[in-house]
C-alpha atoms as a PDB file:
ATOM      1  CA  UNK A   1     -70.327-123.478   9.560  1.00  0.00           C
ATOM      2  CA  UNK A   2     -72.937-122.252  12.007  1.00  0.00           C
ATOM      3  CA  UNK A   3     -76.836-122.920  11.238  1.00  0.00           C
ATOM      4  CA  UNK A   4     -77.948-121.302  13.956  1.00  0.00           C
ATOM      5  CA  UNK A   5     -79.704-117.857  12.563  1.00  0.00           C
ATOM      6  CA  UNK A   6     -78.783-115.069  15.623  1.00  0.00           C
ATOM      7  CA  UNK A   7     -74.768-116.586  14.284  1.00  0.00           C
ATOM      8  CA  UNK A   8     -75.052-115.389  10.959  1.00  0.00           C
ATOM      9  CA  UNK A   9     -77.579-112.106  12.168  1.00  0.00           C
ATOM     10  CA  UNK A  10     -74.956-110.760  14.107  1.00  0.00           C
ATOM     11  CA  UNK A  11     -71.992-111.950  11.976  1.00  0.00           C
ATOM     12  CA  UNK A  12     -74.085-110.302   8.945  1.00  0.00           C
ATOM     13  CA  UNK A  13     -74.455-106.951  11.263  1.00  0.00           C
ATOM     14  CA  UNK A  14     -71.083-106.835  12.271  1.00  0.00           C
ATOM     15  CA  UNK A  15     -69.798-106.623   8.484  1.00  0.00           C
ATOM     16  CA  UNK A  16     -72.566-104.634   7.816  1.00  0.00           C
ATOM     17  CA  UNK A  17     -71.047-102.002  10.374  1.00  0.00           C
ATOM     18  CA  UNK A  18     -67.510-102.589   8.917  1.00  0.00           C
ATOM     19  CA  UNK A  19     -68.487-101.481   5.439  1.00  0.00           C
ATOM     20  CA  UNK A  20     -70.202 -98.429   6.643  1.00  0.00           C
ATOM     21  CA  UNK A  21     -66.839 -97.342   8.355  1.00  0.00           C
ATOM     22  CA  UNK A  22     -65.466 -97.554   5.360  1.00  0.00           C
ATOM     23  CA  UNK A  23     -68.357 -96.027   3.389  1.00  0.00           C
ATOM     24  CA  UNK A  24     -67.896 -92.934   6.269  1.00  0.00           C
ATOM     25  CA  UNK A  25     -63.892 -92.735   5.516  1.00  0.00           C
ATOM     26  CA  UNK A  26     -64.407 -93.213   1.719  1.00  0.00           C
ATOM     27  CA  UNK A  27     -67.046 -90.369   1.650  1.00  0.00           C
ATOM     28  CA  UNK A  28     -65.176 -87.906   4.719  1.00  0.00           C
ATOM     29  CA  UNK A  29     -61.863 -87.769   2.535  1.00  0.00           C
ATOM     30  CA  UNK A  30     -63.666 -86.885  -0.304  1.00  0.00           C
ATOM     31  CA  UNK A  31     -65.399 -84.187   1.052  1.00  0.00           C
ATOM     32  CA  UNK A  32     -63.477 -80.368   1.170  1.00  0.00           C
ATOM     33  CA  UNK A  33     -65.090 -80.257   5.251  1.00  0.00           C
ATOM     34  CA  UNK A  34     -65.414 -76.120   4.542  1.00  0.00           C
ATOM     35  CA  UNK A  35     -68.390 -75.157   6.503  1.00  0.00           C
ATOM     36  CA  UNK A  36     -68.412 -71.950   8.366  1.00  0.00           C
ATOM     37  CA  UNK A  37     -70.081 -74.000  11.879  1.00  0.00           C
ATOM     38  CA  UNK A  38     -67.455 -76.856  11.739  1.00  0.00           C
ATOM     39  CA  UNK A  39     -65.609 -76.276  15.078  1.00  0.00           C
ATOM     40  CA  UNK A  40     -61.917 -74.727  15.218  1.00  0.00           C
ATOM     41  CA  UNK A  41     -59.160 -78.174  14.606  1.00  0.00           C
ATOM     42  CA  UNK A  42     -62.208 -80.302  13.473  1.00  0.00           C
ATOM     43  CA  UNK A  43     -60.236 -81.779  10.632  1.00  0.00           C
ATOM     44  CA  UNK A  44     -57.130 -82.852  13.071  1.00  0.00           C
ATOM     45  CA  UNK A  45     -59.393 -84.097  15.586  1.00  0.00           C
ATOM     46  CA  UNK A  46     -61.337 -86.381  13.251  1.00  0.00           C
ATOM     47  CA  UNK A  47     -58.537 -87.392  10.701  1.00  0.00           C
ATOM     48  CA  UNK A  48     -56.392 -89.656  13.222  1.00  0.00           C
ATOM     49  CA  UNK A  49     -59.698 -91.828  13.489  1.00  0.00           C
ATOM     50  CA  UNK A  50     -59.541 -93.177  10.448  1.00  0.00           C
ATOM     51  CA  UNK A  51     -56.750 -95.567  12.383  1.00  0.00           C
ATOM     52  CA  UNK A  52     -58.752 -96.915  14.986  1.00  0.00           C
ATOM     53  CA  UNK A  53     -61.687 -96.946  12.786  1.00  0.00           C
ATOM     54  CA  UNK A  54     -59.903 -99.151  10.065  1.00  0.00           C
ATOM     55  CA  UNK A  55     -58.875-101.364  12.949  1.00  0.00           C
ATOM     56  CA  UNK A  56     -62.182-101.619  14.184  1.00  0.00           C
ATOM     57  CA  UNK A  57     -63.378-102.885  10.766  1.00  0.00           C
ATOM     58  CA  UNK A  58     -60.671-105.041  10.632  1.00  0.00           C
ATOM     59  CA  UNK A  59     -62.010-106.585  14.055  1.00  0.00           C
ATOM     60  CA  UNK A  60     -65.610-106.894  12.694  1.00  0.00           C
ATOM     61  CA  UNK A  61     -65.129-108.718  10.065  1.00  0.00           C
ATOM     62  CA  UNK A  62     -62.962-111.373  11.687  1.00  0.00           C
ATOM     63  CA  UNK A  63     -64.940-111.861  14.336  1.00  0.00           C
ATOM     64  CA  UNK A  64     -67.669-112.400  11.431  1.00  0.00           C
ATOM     65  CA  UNK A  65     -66.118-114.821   9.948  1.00  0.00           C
ATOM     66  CA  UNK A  66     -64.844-116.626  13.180  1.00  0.00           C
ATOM     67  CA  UNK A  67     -68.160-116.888  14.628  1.00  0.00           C
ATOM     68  CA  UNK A  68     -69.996-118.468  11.346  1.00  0.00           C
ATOM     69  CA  UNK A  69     -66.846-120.926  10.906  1.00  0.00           C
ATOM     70  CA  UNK A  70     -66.063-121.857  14.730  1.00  0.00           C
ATOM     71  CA  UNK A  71     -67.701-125.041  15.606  1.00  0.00           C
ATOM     72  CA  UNK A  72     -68.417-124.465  19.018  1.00  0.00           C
ATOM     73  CA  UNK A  73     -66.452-124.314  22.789  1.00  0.00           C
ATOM     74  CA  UNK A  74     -64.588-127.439  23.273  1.00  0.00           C
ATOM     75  CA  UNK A  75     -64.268-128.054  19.131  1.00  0.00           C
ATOM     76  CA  UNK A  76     -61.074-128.615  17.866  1.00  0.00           C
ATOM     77  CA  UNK A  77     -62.205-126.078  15.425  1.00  0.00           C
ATOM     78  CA  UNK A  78     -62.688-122.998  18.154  1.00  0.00           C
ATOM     79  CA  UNK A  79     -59.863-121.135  18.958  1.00  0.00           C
ATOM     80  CA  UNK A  80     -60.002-120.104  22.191  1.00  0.00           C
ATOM     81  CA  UNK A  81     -58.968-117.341  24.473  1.00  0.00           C
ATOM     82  CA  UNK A  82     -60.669-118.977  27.046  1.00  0.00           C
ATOM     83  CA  UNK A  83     -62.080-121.689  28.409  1.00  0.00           C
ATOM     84  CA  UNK A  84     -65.087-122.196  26.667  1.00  0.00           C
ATOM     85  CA  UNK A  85     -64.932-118.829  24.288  1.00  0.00           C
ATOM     86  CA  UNK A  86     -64.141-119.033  20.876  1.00  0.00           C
ATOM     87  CA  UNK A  87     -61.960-116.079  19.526  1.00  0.00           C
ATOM     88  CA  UNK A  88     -64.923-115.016  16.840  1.00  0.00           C
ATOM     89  CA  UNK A  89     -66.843-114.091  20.418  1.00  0.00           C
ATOM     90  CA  UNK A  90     -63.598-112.464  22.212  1.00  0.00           C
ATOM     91  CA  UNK A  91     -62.989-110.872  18.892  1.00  0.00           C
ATOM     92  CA  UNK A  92     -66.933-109.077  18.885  1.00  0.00           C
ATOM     93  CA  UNK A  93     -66.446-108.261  22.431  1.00  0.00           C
ATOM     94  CA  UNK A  94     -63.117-106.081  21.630  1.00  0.00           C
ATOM     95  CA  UNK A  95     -64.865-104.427  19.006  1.00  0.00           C
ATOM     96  CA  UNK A  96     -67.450-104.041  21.428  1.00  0.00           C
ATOM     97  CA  UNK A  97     -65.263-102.019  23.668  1.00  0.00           C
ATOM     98  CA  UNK A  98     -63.761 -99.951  20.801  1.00  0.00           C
ATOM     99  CA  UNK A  99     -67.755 -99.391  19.441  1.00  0.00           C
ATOM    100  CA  UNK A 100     -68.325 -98.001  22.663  1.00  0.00           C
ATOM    101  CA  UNK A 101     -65.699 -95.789  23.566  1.00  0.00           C
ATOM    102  CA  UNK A 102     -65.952 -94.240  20.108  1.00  0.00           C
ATOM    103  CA  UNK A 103     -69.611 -93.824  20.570  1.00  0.00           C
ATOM    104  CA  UNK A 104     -68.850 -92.036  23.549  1.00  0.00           C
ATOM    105  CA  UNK A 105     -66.161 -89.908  22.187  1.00  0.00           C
ATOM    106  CA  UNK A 106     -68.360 -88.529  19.263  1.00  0.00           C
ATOM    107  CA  UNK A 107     -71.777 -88.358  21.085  1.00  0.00           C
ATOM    108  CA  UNK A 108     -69.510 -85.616  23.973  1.00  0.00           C
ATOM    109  CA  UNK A 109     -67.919 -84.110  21.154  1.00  0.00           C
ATOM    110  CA  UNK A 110     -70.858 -83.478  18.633  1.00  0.00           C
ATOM    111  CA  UNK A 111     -72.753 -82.586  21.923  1.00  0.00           C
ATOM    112  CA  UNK A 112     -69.902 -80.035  23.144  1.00  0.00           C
ATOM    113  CA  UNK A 113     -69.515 -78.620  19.658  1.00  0.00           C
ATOM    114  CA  UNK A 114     -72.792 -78.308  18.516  1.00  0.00           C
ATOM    115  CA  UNK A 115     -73.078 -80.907  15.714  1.00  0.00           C
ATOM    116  CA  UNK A 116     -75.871 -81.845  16.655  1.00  0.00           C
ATOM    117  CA  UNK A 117     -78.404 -79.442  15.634  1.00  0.00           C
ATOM    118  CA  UNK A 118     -79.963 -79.984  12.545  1.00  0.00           C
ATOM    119  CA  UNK A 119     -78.058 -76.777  10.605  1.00  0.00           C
ATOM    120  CA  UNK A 120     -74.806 -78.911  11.655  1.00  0.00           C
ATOM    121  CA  UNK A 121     -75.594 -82.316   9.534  1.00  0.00           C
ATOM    122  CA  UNK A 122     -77.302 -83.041  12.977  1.00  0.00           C
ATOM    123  CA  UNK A 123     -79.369 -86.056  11.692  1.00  0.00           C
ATOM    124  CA  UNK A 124     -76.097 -87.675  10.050  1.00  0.00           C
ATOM    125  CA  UNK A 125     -74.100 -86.962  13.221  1.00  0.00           C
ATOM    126  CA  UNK A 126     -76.718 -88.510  15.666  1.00  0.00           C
ATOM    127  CA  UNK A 127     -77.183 -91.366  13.258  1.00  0.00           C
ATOM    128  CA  UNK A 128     -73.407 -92.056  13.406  1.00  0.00           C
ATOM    129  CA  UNK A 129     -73.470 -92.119  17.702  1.00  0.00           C
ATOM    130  CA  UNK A 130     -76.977 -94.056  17.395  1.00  0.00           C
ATOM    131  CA  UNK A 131     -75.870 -96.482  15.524  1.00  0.00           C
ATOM    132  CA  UNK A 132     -72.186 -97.234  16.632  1.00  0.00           C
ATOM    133  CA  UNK A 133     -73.688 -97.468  20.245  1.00  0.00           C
ATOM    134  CA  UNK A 134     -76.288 -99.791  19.334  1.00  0.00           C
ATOM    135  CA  UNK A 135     -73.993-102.361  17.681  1.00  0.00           C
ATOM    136  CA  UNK A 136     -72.059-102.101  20.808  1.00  0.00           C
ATOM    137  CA  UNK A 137     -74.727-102.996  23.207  1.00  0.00           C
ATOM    138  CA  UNK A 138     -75.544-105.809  20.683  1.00  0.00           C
ATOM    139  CA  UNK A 139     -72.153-107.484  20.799  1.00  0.00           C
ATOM    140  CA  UNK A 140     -72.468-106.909  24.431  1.00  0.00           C
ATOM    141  CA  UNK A 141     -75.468-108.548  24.834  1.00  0.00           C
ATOM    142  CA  UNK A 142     -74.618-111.371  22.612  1.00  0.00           C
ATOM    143  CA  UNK A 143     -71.406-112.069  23.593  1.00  0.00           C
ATOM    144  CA  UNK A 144     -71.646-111.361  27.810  1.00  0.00           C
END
């Protein structure tokens, strides 16, 4: 086990993230998604995320748990994809990528279809691009 505190900060962030993917799924099915300002196909554009989303929690959390339990590069306890990277830190920089691109994704298409403006659950919508961005560039600056 790590006892270094930016280990388990991270680690705790990155399952922190995971459960509010699944908070976002568990509440999105659950809602009817009726609203007159909800763009044309909304539903079967957002829908098939739930896929790469679930994945991307998957991802999280094992690279939370790899990174508190690796000993270190060089351990016999690190698996590595690498020379001198443990898989808990290839792991966070996959979900990384995946963070980002999704980020990306939503931020053009909330922008293109007006979801942000605060009438369109703006605030929610801009909190969901804020926030999956900014765990991005914090694997990425962790783990690069």
């Amino acid at each position: 086990m790590s006892d270094e505190p930016i280990v388990w900060i991270v680690a705790i962030l990155e399952v922190i993230t995971a459960l509010g993917i699944a908070a976002y799924w568990a509440t999105w099915f659950r809602l009817p998604h009726d609203e007159e300002w909800l763009p044309d196909g909304y539903i079967d554009h957002e829908a098939p995320f739930v896929y790469t989303d679930t994945l991307l929690a998957v991802v999280l959390v094992a690279a939370a748990i790899l990174q508190v339990t690796d000993a270190g590069p060089g351990s016999a306890a690190a698996l590595s994809t690498a020379p001198a990277r443990p898989l808990g830190e290839s792991l966070a920089l996959f979900a990384a990528g995946m963070l980002a691109f999704l980020g990306i994704l939503d931020l053009a298409y909330f922008a293109r279809t007006g979801m942000f403006e605060k009438a369109h659950e703006g605030l929610v919508n801009a909190g969901v691009v804020t926030g999956t961005l900014t765990m991005s560039v914090i694997l990425l600056v962790r783990f690069l």
